[in-house]
Protein backbone atom coordinates (compact mmCIF):
# COMPACT_ATOMS: atom_id res chain seq x y z
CA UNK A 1 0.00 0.00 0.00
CA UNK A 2 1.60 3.58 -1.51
CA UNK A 3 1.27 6.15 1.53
CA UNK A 4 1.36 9.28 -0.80
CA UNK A 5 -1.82 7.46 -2.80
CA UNK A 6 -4.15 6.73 0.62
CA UNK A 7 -2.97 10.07 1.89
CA UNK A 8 -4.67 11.38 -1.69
CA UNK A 9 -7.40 8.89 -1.58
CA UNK A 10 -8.43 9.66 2.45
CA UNK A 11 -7.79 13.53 1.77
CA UNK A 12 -10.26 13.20 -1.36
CA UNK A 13 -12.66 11.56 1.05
CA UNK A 14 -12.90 14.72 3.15
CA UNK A 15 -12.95 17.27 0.39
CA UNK A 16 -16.06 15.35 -0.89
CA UNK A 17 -17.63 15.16 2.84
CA UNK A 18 -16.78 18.86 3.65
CA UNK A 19 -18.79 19.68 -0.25
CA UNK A 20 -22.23 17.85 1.21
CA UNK A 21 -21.95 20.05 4.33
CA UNK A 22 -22.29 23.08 2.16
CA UNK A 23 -26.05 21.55 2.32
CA UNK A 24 -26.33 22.62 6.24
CA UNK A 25 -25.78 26.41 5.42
CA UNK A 26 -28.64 26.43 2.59
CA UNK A 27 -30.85 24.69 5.07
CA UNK A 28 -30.34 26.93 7.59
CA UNK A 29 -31.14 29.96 4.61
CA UNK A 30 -33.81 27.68 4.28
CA UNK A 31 -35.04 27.87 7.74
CA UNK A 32 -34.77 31.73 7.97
CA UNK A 33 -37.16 31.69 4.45
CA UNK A 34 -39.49 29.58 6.17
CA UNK A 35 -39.48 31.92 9.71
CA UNK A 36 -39.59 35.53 7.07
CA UNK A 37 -42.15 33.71 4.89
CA UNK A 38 -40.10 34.73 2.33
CA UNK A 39 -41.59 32.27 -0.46
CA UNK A 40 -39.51 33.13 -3.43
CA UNK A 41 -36.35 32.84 -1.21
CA UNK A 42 -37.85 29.09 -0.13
CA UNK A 43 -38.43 28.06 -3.83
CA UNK A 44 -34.65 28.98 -4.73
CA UNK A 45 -33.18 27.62 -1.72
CA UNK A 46 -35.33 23.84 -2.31
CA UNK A 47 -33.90 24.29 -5.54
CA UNK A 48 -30.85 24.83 -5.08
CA UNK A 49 -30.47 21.95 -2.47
CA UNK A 50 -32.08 19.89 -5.61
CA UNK A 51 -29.32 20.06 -7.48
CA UNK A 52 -26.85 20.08 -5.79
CA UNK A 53 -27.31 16.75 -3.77
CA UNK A 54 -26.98 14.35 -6.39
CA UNK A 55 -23.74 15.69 -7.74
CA UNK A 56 -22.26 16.15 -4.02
CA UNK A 57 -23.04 12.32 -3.06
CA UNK A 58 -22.09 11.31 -6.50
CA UNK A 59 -18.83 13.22 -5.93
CA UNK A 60 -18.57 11.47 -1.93
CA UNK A 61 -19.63 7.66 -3.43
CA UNK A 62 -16.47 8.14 -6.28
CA UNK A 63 -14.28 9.48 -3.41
CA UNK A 64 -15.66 7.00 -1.05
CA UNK A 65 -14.98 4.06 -3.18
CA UNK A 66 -11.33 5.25 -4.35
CA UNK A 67 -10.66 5.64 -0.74
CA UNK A 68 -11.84 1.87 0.31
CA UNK A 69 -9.95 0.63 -2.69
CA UNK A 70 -6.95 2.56 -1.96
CA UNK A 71 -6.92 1.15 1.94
CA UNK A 72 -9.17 -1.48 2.36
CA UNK A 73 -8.50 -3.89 -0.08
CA UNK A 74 -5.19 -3.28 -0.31
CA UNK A 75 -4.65 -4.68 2.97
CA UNK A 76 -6.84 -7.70 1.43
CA UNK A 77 -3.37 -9.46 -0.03
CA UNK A 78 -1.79 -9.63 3.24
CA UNK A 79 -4.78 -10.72 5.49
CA UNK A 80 -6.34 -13.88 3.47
CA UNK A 81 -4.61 -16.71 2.75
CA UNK A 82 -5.43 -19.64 -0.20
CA UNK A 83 -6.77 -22.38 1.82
CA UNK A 84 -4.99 -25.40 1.95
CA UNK A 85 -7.80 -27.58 1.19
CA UNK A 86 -5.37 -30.98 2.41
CA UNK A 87 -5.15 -29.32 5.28
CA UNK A 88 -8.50 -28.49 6.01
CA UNK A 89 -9.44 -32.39 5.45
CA UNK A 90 -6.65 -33.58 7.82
CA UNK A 91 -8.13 -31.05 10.31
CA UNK A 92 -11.62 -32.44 9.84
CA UNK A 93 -10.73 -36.19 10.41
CA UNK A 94 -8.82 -35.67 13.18
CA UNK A 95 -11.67 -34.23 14.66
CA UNK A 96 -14.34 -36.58 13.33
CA UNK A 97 -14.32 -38.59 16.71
CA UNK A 98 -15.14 -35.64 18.45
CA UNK A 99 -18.08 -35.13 15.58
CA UNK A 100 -19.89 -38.69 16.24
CA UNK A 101 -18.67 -39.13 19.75
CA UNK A 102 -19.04 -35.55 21.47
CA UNK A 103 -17.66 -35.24 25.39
């Protein structure tokens, strides 16, 4: 696993994140609208939440999934093994006593 390329990856991540939390300030301009009654202002603001949340958690699942690639499964290699399938039967006649005949 390249440091410099999870580093990018993980800092991606945030940039992405920190985007959708753009969406609390226009619901709080939302909520001010909604306390002035200020309908025009509401109509923009819905809008403008509209479009920009699909491209914002579009934006966070590509960053998201470069970021699990770039850590996650790179780690994958060293953690699993290829069973050793002759091993795994030794294992389970050894134990087959214990299987028919339990203490």
């Amino acid at each position: 696993m390249d440091y410099d390329e999870t580093w990018e990856a993980m800092s991606n991540l945030e940039d992405s994140f920190n985007k959708i939390i753009t969406l609390e300030t226009l619901l709080e301009d939302l909520q001010k609208a909604v306390e002035n009654d200020d309908k025009q202002d509401i109509i923009d603001t819905v809008a403008c939440c509209n479009a920009f949340m699909p491209v914002y958690i579009s934006q966070y699942q590509d960053a998201s999934n470069r970021a699990w690639n770039k850590t996650v499964r790179q780690c994958k290699p060293n953690r699993y093994y290829e069973p050793n399938y002759d091993e795994i039967k030794r294992g389970l006649e050894e134990n087959e006593d214990l299987m028919w005949n339990p203490v």
